[in-house]
C-alpha atoms as a PDB file:
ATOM      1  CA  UNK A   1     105.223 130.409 102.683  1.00  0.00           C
ATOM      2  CA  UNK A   2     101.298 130.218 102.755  1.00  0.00           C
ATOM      3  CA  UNK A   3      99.303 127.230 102.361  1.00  0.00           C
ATOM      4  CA  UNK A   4      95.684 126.905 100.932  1.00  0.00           C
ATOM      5  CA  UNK A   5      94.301 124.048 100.832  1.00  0.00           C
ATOM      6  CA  UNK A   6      90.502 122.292  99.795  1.00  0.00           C
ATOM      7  CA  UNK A   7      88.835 119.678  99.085  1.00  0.00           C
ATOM      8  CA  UNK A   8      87.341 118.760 102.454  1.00  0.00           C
ATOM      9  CA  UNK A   9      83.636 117.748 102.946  1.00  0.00           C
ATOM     10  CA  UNK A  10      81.086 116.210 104.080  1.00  0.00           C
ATOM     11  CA  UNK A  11      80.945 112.080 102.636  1.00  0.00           C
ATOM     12  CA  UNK A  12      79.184 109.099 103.152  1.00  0.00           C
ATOM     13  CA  UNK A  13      81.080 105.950 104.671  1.00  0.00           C
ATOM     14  CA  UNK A  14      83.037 104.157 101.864  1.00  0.00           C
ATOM     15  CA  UNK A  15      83.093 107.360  99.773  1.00  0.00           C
ATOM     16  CA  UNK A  16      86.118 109.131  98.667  1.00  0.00           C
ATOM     17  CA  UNK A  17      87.574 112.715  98.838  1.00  0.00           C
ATOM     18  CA  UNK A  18      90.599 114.427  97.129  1.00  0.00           C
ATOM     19  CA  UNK A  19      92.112 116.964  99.035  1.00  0.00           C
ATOM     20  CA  UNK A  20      94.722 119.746  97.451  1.00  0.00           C
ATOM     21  CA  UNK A  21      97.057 121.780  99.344  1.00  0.00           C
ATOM     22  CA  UNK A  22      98.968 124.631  97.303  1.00  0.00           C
ATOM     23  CA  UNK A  23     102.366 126.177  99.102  1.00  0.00           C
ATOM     24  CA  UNK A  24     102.928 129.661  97.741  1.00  0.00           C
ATOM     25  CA  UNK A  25     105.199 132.776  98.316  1.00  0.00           C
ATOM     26  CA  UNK A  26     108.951 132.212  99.201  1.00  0.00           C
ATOM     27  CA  UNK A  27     109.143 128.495  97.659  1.00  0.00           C
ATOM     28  CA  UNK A  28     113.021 127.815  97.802  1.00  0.00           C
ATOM     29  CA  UNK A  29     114.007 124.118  98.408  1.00  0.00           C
ATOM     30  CA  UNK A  30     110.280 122.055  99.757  1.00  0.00           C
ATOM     31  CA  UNK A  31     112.057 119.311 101.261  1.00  0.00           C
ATOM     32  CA  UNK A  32     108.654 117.512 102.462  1.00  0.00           C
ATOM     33  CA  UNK A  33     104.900 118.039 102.437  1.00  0.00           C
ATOM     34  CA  UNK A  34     101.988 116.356 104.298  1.00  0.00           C
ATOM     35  CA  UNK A  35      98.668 116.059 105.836  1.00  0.00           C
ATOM     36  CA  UNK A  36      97.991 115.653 109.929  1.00  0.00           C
ATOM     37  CA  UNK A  37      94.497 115.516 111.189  1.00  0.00           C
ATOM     38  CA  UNK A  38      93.220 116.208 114.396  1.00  0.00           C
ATOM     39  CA  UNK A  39      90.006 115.291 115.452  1.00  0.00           C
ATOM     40  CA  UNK A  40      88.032 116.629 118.717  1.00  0.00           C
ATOM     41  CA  UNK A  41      89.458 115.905 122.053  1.00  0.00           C
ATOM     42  CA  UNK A  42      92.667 114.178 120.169  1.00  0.00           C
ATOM     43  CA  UNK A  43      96.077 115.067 119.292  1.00  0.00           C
ATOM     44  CA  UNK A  44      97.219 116.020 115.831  1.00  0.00           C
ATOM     45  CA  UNK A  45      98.939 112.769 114.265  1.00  0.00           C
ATOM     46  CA  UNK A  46     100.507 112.744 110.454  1.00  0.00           C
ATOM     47  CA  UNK A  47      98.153 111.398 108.122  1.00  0.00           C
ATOM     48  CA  UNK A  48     100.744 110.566 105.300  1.00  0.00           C
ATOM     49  CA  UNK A  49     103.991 112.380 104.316  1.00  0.00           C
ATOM     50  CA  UNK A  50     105.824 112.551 101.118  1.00  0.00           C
ATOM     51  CA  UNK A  51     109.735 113.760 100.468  1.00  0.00           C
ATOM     52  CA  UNK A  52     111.332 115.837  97.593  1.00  0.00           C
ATOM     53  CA  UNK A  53     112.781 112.728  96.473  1.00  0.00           C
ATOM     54  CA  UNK A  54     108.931 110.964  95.700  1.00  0.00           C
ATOM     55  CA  UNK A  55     109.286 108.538  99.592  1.00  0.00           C
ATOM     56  CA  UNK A  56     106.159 108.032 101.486  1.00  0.00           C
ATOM     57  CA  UNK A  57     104.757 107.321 104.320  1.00  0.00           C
ATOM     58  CA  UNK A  58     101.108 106.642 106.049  1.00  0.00           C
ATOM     59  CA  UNK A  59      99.594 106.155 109.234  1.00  0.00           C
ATOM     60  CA  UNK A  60      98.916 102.848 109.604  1.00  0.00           C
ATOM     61  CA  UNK A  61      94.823 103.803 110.011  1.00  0.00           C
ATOM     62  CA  UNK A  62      94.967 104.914 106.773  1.00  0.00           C
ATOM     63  CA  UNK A  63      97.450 102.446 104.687  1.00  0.00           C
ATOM     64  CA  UNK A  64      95.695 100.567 101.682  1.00  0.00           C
ATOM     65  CA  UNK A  65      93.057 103.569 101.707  1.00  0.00           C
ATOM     66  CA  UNK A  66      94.903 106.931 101.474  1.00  0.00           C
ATOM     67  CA  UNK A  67      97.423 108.068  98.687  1.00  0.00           C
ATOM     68  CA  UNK A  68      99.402 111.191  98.954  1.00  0.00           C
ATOM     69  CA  UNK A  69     100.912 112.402  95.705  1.00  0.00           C
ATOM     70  CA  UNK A  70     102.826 115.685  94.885  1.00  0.00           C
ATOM     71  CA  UNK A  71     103.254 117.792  92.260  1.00  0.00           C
ATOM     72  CA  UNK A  72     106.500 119.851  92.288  1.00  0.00           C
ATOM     73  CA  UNK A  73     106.424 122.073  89.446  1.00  0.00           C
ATOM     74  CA  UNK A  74     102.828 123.310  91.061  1.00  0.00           C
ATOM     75  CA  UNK A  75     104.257 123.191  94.726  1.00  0.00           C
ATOM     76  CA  UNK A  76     100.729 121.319  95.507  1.00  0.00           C
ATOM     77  CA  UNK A  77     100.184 118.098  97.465  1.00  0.00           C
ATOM     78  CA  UNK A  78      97.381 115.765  97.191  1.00  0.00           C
ATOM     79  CA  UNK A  79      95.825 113.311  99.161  1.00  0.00           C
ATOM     80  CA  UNK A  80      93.168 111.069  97.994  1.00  0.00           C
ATOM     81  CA  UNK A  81      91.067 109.421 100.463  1.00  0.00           C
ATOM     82  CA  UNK A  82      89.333 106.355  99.517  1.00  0.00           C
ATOM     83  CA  UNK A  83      86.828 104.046 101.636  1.00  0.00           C
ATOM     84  CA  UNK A  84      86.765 106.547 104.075  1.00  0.00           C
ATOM     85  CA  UNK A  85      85.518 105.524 107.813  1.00  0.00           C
ATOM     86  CA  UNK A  86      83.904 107.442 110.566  1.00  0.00           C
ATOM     87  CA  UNK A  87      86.849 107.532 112.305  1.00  0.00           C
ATOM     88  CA  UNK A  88      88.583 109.609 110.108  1.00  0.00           C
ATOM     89  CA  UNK A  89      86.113 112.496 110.361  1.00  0.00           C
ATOM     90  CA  UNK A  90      88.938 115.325 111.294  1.00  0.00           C
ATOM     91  CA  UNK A  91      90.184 118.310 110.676  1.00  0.00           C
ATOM     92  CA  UNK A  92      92.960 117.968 108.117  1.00  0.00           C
ATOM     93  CA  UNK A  93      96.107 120.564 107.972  1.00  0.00           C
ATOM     94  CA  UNK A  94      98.027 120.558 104.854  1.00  0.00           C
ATOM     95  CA  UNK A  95     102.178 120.661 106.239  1.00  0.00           C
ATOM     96  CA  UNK A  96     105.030 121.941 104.624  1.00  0.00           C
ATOM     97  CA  UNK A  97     108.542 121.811 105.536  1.00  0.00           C
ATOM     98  CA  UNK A  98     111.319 124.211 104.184  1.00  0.00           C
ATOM     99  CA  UNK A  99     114.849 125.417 105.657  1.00  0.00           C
ATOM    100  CA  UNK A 100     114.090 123.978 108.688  1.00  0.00           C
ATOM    101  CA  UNK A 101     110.932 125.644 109.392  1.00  0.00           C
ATOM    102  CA  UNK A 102     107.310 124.044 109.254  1.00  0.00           C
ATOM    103  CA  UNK A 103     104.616 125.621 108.069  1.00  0.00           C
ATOM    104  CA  UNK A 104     100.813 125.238 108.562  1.00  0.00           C
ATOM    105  CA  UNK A 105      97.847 125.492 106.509  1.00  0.00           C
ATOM    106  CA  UNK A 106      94.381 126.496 107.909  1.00  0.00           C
ATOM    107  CA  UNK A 107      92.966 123.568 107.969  1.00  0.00           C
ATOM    108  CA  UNK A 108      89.434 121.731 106.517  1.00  0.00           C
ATOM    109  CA  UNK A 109      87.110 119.677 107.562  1.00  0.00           C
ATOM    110  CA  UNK A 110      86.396 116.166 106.270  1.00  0.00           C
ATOM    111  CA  UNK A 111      83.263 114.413 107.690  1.00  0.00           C
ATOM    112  CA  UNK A 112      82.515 110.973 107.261  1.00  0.00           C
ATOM    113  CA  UNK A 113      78.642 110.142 108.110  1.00  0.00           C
ATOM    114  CA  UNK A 114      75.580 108.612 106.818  1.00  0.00           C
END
């Protein structure tokens, strides 16, 4: 399974960014899909998380602000990222789980400065 995912950037504070992550190759039975960030010095924490059944769930940093959404015919997950804050200025990694096995995107960068 590969991962590619976009949508990162540089933003203001308050602004908004969509990010899209794309799982393709050896797609069989997705059975979740999410984002973890990890910013410098820090571990890499789940961002928000969303099952083959539609159930969600966020990081409590991020609740009210972030929505992750997933489209299963296109085996791509979303999240939008509204009011965004310094503190989420991270790299963000697009995760997919499948048979057991987790799988990694590459990663991209979202900034958050003025």
């Amino acid at each position: 399974v590969q991962l590619q995912a976009s949508g990162g950037g540089l933003v203001q504070p308050g602004g908004s960014l969509r990010l899209s992550c794309a799982a393709s190759g050896y797609i069989f039975s997705i059975n979740f899909m999410g984002w973890y960030r990890q910013a410098p010095g820090e571990l890499r924490e789940l961002v928000a998380g969303i099952t083959s059944g539609g159930a969600t769930n966020y990081a409590d940093s991020v609740k009210g602000r972030f929505t992750i959404s997933r489209d299963g015919a296109k085996n791509t997950v979303y999240l939008q990222m509204t009011n965004l804050k310094p503190e989420d200025t991270a790299v963000y990694y697009c995760n997919v789980f499948q048979l057991r096995r987790h799988y990694w995107g590459k990663g991209t960068q979202v900034t958050v400065s003025s």
